[in-house]
N, C-alpha and C. Protein backbone atom coordinates (compact mmCIF):
# COMPACT_ATOMS: atom_id res chain seq x y z
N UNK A 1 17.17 -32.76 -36.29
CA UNK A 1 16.14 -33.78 -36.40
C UNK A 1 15.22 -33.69 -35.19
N UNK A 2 14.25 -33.75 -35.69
CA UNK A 2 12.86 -33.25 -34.56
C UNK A 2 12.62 -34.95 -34.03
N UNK A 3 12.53 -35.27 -32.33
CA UNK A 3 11.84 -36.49 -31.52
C UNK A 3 10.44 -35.68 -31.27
N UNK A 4 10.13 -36.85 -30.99
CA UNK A 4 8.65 -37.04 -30.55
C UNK A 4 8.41 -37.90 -29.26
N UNK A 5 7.51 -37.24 -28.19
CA UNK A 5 7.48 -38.42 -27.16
C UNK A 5 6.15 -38.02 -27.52
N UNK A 6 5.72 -39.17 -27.30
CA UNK A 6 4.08 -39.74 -27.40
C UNK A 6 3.63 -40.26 -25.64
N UNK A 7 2.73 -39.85 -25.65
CA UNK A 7 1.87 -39.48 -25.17
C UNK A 7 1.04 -41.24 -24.49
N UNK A 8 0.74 -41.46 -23.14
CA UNK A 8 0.18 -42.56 -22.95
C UNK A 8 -1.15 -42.58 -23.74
N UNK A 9 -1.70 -41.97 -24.07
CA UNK A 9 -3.06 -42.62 -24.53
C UNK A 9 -2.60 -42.45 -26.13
N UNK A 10 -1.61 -42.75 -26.37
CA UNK A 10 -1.19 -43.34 -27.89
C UNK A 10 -0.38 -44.60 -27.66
N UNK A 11 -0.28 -45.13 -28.56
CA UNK A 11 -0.13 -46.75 -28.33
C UNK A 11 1.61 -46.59 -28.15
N UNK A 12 2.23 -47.28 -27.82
CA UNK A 12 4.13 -47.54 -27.85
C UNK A 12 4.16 -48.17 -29.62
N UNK A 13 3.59 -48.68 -30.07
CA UNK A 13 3.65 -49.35 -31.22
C UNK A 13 3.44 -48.75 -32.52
N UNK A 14 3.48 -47.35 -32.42
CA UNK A 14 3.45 -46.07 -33.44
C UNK A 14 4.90 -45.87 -33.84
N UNK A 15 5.76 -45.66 -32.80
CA UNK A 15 7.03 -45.62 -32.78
C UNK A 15 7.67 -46.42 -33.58
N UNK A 16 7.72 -47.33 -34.04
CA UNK A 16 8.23 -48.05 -34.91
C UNK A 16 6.97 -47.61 -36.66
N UNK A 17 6.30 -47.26 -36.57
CA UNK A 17 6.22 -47.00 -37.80
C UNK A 17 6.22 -45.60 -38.13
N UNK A 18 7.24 -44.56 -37.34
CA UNK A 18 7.38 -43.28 -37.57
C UNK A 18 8.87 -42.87 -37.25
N UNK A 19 9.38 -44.00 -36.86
CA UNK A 19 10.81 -43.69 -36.70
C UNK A 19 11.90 -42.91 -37.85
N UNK A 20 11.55 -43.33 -39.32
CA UNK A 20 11.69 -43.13 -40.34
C UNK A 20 12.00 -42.03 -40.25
N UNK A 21 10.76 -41.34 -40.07
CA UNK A 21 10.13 -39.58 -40.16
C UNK A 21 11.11 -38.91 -39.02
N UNK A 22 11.16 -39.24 -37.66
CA UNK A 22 11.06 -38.86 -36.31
C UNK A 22 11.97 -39.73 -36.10
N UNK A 23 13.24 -40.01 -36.09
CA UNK A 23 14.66 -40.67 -35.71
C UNK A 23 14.49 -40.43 -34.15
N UNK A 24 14.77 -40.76 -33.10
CA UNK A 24 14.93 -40.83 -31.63
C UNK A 24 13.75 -40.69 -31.29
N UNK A 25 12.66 -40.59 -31.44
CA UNK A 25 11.47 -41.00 -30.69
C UNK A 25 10.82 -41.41 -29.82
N UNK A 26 10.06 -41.55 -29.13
CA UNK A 26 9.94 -42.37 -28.11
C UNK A 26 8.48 -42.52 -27.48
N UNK A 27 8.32 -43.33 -26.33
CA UNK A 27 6.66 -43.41 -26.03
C UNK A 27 6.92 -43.38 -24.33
N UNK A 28 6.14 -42.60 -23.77
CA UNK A 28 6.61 -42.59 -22.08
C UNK A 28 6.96 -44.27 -21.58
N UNK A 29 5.76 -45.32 -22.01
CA UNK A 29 6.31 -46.35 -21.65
C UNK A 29 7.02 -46.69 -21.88
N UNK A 30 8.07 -46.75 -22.87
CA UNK A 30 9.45 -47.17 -23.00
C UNK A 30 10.29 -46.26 -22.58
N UNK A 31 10.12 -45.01 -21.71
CA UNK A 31 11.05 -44.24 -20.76
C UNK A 31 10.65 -44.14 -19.32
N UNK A 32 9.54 -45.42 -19.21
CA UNK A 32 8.97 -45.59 -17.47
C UNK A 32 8.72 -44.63 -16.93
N UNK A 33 7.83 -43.58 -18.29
CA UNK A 33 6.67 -42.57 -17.47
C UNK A 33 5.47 -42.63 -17.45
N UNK A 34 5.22 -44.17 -18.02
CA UNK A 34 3.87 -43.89 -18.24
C UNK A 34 2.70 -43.78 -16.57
N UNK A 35 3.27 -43.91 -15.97
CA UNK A 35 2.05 -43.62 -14.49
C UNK A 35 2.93 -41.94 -14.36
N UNK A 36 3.41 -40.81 -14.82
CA UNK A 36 3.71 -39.24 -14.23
C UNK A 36 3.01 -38.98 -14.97
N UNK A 37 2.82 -38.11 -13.70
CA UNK A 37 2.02 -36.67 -14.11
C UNK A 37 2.03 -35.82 -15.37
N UNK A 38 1.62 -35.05 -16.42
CA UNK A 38 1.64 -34.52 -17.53
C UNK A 38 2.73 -33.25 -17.10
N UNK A 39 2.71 -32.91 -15.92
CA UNK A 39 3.83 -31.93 -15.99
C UNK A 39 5.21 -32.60 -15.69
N UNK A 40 5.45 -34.07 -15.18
CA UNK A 40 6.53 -34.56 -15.42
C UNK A 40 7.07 -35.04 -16.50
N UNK A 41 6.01 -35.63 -17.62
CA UNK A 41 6.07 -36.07 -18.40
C UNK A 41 6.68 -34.83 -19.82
N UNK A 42 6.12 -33.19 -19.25
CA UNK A 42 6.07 -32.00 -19.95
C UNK A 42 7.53 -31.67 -19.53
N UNK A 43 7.75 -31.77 -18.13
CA UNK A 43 9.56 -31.36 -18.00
C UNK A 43 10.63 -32.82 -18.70
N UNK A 44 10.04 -33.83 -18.70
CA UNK A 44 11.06 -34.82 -19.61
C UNK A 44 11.35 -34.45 -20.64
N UNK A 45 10.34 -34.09 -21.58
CA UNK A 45 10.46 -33.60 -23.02
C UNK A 45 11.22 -32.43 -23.17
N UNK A 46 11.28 -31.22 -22.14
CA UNK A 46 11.97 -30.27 -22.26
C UNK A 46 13.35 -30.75 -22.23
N UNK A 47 13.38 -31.44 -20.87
CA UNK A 47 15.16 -31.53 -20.76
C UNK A 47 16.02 -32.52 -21.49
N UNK A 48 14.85 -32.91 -22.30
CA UNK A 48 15.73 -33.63 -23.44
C UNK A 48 15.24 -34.06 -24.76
N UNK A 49 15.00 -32.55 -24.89
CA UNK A 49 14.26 -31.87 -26.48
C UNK A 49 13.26 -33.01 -27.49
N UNK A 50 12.71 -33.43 -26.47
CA UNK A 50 11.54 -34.05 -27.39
C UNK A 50 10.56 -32.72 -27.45
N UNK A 51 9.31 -33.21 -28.61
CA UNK A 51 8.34 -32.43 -28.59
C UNK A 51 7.35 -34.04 -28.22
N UNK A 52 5.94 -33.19 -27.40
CA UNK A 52 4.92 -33.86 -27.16
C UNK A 52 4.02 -34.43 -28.37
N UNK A 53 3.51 -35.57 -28.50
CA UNK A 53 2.25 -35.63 -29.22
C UNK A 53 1.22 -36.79 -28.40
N UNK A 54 0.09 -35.97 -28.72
CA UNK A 54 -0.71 -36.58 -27.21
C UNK A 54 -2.61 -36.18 -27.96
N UNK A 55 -3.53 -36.97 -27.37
CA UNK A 55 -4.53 -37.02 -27.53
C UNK A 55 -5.44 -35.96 -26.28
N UNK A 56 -4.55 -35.25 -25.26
CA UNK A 56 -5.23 -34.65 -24.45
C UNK A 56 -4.58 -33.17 -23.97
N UNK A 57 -5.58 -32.50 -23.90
CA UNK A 57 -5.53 -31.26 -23.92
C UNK A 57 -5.13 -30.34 -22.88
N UNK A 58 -4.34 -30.94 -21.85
CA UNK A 58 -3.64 -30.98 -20.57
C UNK A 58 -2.57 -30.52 -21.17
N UNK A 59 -2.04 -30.51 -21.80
CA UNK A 59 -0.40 -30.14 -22.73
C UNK A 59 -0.08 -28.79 -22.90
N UNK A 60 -1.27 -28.89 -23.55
CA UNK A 60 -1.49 -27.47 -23.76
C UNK A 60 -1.67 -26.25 -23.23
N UNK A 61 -2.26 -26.56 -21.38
CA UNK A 61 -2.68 -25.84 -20.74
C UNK A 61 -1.26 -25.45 -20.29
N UNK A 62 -0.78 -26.54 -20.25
CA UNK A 62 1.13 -26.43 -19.61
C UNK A 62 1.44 -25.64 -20.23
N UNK A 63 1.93 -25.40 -21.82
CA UNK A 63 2.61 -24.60 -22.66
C UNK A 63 2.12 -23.05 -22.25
N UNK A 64 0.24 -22.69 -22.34
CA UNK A 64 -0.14 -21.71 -21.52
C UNK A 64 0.53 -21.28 -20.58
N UNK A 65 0.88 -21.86 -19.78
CA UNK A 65 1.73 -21.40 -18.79
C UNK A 65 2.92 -21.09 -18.54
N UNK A 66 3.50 -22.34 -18.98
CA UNK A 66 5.27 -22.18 -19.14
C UNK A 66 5.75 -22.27 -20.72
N UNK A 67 5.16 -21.97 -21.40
CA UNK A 67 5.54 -21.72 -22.61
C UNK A 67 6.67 -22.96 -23.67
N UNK A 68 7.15 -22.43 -24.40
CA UNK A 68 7.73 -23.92 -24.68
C UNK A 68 9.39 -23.80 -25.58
N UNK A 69 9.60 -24.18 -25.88
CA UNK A 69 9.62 -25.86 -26.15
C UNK A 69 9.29 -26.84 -24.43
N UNK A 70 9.05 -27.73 -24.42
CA UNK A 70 8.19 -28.67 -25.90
C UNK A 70 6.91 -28.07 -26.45
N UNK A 71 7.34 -28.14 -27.92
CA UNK A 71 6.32 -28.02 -28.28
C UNK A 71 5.08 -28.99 -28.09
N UNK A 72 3.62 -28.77 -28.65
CA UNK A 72 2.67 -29.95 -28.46
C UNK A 72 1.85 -29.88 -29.95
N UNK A 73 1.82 -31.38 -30.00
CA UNK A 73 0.95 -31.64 -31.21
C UNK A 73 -0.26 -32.64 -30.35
N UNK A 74 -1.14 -31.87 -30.96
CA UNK A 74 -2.56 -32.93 -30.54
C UNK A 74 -3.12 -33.50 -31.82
N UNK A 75 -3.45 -34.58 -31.33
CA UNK A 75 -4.24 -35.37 -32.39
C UNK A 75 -5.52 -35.38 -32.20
N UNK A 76 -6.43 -34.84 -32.57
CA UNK A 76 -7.56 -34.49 -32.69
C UNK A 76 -8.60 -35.43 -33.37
N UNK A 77 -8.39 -36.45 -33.26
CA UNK A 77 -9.38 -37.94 -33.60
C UNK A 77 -10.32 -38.58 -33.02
N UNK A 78 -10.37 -38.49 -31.45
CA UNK A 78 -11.36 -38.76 -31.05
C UNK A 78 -10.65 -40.20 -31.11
N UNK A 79 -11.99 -40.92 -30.59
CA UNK A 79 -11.30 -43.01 -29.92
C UNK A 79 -11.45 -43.44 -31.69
N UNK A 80 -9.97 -43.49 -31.89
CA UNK A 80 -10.08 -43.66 -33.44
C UNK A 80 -8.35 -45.11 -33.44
N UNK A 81 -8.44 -45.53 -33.99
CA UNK A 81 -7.58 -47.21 -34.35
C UNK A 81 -6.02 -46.42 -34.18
N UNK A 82 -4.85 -46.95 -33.74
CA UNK A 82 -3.57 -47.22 -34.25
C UNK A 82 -3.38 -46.54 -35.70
N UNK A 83 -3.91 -47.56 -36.41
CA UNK A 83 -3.78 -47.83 -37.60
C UNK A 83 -3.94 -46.04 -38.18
N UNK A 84 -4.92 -45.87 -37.92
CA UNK A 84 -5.65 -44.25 -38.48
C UNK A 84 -4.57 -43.22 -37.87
N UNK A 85 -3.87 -43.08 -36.87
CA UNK A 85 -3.12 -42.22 -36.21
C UNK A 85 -1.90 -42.68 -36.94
N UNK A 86 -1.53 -43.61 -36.66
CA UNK A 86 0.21 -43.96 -37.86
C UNK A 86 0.10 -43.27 -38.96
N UNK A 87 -1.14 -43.37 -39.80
CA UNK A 87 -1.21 -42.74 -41.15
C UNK A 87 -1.06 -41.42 -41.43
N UNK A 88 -2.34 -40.88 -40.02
CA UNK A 88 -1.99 -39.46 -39.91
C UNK A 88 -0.60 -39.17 -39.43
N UNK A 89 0.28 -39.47 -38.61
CA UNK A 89 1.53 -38.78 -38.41
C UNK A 89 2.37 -39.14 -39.52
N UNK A 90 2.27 -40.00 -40.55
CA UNK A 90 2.66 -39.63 -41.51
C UNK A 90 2.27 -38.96 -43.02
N UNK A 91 1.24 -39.12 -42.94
CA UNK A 91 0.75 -38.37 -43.89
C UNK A 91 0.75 -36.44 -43.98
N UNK A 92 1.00 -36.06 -42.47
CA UNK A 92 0.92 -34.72 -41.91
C UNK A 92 2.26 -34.30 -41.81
N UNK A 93 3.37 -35.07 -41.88
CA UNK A 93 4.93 -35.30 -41.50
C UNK A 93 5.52 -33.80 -42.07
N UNK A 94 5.05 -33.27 -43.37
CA UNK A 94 5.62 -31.66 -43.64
C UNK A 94 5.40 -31.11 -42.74
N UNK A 95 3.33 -30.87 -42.51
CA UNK A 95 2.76 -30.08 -41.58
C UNK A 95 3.95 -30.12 -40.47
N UNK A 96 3.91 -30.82 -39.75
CA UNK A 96 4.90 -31.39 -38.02
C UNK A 96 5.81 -30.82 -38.90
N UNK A 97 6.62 -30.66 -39.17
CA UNK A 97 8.28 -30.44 -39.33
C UNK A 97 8.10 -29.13 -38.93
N UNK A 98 6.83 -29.07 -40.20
CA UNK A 98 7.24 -27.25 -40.49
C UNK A 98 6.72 -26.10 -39.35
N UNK A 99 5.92 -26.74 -38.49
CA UNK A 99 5.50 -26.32 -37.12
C UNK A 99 6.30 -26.65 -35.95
N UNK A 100 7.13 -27.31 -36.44
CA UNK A 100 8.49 -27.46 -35.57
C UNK A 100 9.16 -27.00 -35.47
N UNK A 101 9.68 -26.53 -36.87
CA UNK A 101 10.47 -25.55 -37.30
C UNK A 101 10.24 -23.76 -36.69
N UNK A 102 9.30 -23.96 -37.07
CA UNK A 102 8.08 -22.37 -36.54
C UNK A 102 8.84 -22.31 -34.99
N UNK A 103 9.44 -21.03 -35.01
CA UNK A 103 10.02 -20.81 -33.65
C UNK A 103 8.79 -19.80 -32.90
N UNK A 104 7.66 -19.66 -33.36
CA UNK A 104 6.30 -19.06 -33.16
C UNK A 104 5.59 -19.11 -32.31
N UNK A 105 5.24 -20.61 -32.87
CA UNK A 105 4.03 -21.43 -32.62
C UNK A 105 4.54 -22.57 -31.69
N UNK A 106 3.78 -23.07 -30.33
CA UNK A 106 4.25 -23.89 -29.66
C UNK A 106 3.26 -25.06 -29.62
N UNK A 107 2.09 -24.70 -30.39
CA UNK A 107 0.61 -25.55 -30.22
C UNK A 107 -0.16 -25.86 -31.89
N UNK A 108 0.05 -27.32 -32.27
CA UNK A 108 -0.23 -27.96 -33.65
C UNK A 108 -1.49 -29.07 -33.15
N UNK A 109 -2.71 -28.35 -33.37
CA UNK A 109 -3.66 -29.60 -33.76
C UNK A 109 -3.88 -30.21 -35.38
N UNK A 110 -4.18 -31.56 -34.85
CA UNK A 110 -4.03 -32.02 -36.36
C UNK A 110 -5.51 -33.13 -36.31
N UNK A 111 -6.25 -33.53 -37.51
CA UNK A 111 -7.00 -34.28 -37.79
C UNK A 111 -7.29 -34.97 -38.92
């Protein structure tokens, strides 16, 4: 079963309507990261197999470098509602698995 840590500039309040999908989940603020750095926030997820999903493109530059897991999913919406991003992570929920699954690919934009 694939987690997800989300990303501060996504709301904590996604998490409960994707838990379903994404069983152990989580949002940095409810693991008291939300003030670290993206590369602390990038070694949390490693050492305890979350994958990232995040609105900024800092993630990515990490994976460039140190490769992954974690993987990263960006959400590619632009200053767009809660509401519109819940839908998309579930409405995309194959896509994510199956790019999760992908022992390949370490980098999923979605819109």
């Amino acid at each position: 079963m694939h987690k997800l840590l989300l990303d501060q500039n996504l709301s904590y309040k996604i998490i409960k309507h994707i838990e379903h999908l994404f069983p152990n989940s989580s949002h940095v603020r409810l693991l008291s990261l939300e003030t670290s750095e993206d590369l602390e926030v990038w070694q949390y997820a490693k050492e305890h197999e979350y994958h990232i999903v995040t609105q900024d493109t800092d993630f990515n530059d990490i994976n460039a470098l140190k490769g992954f897991p974690p993987k990263i999913i960006r959400i590619n919406t632009g200053n767009t509602s809660t509401k519109i991003i819940i839908k998309l992570l579930q409405n995309k929920n194959d896509l994510i698995n199956e790019f999760l699954d992908n022992e390949q690919n370490g980098y999923l934009e979605i819109d």
